[in-house]
Protein backbone atom coordinates (compact mmCIF):
# COMPACT_ATOMS: atom_id res chain seq x y z
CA UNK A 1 0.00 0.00 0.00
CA UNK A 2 1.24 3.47 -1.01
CA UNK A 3 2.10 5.72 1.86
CA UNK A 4 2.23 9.69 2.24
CA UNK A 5 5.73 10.91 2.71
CA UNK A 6 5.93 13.33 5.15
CA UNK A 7 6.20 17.36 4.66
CA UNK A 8 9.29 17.48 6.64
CA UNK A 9 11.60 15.20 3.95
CA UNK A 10 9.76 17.19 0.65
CA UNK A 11 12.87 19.75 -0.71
CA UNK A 12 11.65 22.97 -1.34
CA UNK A 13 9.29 23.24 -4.35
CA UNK A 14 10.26 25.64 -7.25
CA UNK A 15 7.47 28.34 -8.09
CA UNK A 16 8.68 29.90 -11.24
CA UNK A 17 8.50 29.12 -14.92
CA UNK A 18 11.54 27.82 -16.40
CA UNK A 19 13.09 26.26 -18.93
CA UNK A 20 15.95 24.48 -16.66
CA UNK A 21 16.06 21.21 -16.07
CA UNK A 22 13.95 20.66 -12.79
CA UNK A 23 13.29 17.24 -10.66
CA UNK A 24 10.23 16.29 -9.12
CA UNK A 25 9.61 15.01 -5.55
CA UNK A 26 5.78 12.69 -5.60
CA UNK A 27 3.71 12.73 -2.30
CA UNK A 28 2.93 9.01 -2.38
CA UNK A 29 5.32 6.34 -2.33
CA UNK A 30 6.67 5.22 -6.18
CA UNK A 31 7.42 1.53 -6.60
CA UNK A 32 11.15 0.19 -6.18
CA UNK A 33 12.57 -1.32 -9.17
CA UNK A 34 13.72 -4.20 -7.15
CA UNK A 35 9.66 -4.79 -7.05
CA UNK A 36 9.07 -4.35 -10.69
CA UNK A 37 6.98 -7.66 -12.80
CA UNK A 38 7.04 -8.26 -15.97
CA UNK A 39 3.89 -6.76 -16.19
CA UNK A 40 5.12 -3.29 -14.52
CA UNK A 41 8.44 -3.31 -17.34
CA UNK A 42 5.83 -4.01 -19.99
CA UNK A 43 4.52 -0.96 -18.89
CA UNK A 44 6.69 1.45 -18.60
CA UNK A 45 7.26 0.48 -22.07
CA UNK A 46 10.96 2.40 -21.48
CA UNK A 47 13.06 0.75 -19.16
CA UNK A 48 14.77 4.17 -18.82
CA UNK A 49 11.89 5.25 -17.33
CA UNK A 50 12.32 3.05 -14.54
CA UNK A 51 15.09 5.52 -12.98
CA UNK A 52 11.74 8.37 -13.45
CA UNK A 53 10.16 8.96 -9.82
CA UNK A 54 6.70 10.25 -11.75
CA UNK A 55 6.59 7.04 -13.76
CA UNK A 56 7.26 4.81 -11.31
CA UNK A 57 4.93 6.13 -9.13
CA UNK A 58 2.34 5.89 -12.01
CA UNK A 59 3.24 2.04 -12.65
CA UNK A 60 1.25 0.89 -9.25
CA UNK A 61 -0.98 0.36 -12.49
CA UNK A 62 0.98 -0.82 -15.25
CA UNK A 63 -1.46 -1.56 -17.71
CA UNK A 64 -2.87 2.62 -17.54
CA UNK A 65 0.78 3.61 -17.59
CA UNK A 66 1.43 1.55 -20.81
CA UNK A 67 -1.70 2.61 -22.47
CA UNK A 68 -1.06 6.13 -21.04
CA UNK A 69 2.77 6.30 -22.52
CA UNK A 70 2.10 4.85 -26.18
CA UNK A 71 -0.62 7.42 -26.72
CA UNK A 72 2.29 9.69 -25.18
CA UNK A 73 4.50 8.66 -27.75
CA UNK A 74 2.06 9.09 -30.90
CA UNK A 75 1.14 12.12 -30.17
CA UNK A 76 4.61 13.57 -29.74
CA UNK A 77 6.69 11.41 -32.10
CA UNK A 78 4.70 9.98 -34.95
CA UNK A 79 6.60 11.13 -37.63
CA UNK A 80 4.36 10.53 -40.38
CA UNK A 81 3.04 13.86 -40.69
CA UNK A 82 1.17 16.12 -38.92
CA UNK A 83 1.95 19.40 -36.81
CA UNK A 84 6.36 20.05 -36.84
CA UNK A 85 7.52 18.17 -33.41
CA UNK A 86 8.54 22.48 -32.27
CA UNK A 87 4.50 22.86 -32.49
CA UNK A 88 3.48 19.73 -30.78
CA UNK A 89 5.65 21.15 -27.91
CA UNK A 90 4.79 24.72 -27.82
CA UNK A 91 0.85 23.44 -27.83
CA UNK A 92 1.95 21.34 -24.54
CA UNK A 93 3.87 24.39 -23.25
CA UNK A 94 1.40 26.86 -23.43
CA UNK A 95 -1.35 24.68 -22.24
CA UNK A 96 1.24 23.45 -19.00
CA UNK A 97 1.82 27.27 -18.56
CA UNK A 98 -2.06 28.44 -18.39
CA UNK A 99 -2.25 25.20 -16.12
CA UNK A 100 0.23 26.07 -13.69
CA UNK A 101 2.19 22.71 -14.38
CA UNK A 102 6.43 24.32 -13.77
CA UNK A 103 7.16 20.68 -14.35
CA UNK A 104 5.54 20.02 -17.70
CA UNK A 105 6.39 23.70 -18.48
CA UNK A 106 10.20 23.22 -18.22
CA UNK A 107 10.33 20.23 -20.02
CA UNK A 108 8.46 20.82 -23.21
CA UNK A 109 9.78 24.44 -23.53
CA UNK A 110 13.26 22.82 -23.53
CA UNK A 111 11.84 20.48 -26.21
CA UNK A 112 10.29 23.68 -28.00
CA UNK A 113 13.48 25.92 -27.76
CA UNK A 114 15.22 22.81 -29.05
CA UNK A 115 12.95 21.79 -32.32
CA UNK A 116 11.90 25.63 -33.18
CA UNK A 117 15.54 27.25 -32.79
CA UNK A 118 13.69 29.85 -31.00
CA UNK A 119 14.21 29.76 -27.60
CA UNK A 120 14.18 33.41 -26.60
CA UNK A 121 10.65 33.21 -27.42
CA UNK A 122 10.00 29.98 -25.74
CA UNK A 123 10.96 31.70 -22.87
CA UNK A 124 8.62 35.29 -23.68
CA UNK A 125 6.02 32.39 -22.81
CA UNK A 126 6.78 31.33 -19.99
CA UNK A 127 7.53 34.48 -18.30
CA UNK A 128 4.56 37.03 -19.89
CA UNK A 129 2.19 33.80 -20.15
CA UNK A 130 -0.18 32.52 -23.06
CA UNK A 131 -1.02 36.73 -23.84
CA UNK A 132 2.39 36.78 -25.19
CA UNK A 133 2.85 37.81 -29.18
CA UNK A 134 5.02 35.43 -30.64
CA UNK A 135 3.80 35.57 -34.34
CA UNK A 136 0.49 34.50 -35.52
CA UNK A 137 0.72 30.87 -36.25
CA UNK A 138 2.44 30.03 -33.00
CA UNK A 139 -0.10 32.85 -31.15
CA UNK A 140 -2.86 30.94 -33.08
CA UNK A 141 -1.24 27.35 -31.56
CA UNK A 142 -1.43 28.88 -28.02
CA UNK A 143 -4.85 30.46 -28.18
CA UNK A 144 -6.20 27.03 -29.52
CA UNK A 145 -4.29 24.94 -26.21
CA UNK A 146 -5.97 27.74 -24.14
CA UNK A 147 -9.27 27.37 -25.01
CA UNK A 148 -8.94 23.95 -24.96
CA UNK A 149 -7.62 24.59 -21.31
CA UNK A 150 -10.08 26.62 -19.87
CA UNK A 151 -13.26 24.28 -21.07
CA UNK A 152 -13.29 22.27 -24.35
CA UNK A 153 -16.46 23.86 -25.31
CA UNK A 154 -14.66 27.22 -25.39
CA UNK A 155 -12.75 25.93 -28.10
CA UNK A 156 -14.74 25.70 -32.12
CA UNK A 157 -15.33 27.44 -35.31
CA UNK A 158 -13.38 30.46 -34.30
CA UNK A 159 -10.05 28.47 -33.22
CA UNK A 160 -10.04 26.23 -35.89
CA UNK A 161 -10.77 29.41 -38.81
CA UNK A 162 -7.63 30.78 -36.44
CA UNK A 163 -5.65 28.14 -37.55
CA UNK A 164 -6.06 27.29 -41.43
CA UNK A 165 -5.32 31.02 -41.98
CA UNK A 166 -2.21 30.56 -39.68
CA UNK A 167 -1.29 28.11 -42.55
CA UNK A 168 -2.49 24.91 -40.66
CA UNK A 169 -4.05 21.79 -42.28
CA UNK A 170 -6.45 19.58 -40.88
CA UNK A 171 -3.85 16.98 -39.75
CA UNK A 172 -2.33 19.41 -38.28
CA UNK A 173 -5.08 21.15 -36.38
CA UNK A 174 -5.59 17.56 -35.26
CA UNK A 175 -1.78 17.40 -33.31
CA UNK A 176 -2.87 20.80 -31.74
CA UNK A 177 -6.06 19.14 -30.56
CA UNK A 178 -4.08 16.14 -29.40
CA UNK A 179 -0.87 17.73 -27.63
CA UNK A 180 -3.50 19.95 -25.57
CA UNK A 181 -5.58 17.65 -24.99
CA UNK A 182 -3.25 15.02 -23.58
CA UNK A 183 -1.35 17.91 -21.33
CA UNK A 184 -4.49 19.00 -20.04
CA UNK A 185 -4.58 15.61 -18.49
CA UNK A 186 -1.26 15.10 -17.53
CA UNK A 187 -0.86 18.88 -16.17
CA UNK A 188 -4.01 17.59 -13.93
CA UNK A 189 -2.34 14.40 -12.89
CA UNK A 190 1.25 15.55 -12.20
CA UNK A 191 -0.15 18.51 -10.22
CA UNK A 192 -1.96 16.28 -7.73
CA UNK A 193 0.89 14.08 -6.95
CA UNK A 194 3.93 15.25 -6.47
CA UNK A 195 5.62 19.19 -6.95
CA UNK A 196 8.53 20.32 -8.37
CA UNK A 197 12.00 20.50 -6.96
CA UNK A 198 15.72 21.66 -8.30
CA UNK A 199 17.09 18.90 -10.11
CA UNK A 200 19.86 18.33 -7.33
CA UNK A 201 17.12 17.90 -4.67
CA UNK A 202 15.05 15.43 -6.80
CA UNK A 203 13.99 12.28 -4.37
């Protein structure tokens, strides 16, 4: 049975937007890989990701982690078209940004500074928030993830018009859909299980 750790061990969290590598310190207990099943490496579907405090907290149920992690990996790596891998990440950016998630944040704006070459805008994101101009089609990306964000409904006609006139096709509106879509969840389930800590102080 998973147990809470207590306050008093938790490093201090981090509480602004960066695009630094951070670490991240879970409330409950992750498994130890010494306890690991076939069933829990099947999983994790990395074995790398064994050494990952966040996933191996998530494989107490394997089978959602796997299923969880392959639609992961679609969505962000499918190379067969589709929205450029910088646009899948600045979609998972800006929606981690409007949702408050510093973890997600840091890593996908790495991953967006890294695919887009554009990093000093990455970063106009993070600190100024989703408002930020940063040309239309990636200010057309970012409203799309926000509506998304705040209530699917908010998100239609208007978002989608945004985007073809930003130059977007329909696969690609698709990968916007997608990349928020997925964050939205994952912002939600990192934020209720763990926080944020400098890399150093990771548990």
């Amino acid at each position: 049975m998973s147990q809470i750790t207590e306050p008093s061990t938790q490093p201090a969290a981090v509480n602004a937007f960066t695009q630094d590598e951070l670490g991240w310190s879970p409330w409950l207990e992750p498994l130890d890989e010494a306890a690991l099943t076939e069933r829990h490496w099947t999983g994790l579907v990395d074995a790398s990701r064994a050494k990952s405090s966040y996933f191996m907290l998530l494989a107490h149920d394997p089978d959602v982690l796997g299923a969880r992690t392959k639609a992961d990996k679609d969505i962000f790596y499918n190379p067969n078209g589709g929205l450029p891998r910088a646009e899948r990440e600045l979609s998972a950016t800006a929606t981690s940004r409007h949702n408050g998630c510093i973890f997600c944040a840091s890593v996908h704006s790495r991953f967006a500074s890294t695919h887009s070459k554009r990093r000093d805008d990455v970063q106009r994101l993070l600190d100024g928030g989703t408002g930020t101009d940063l040309g239309e089609r990636w200010n057309a990306v970012t409203a799309a993830a926000v509506a998304l964000t705040d209530t699917p409904t908010a998100f239609g006609d208007g978002e989608i018009a945004r985007l073809r006139a930003a130059g977007l096709d329909d696969f690609e509106i698709t990968d916007v859909i997608s990349t928020a879509a997925f964050f939205n969840w994952a912002n939600r389930l990192m934020l209720s299980l763990g926080e944020p800590v400098p890399a150093a102080k990771a548990a």
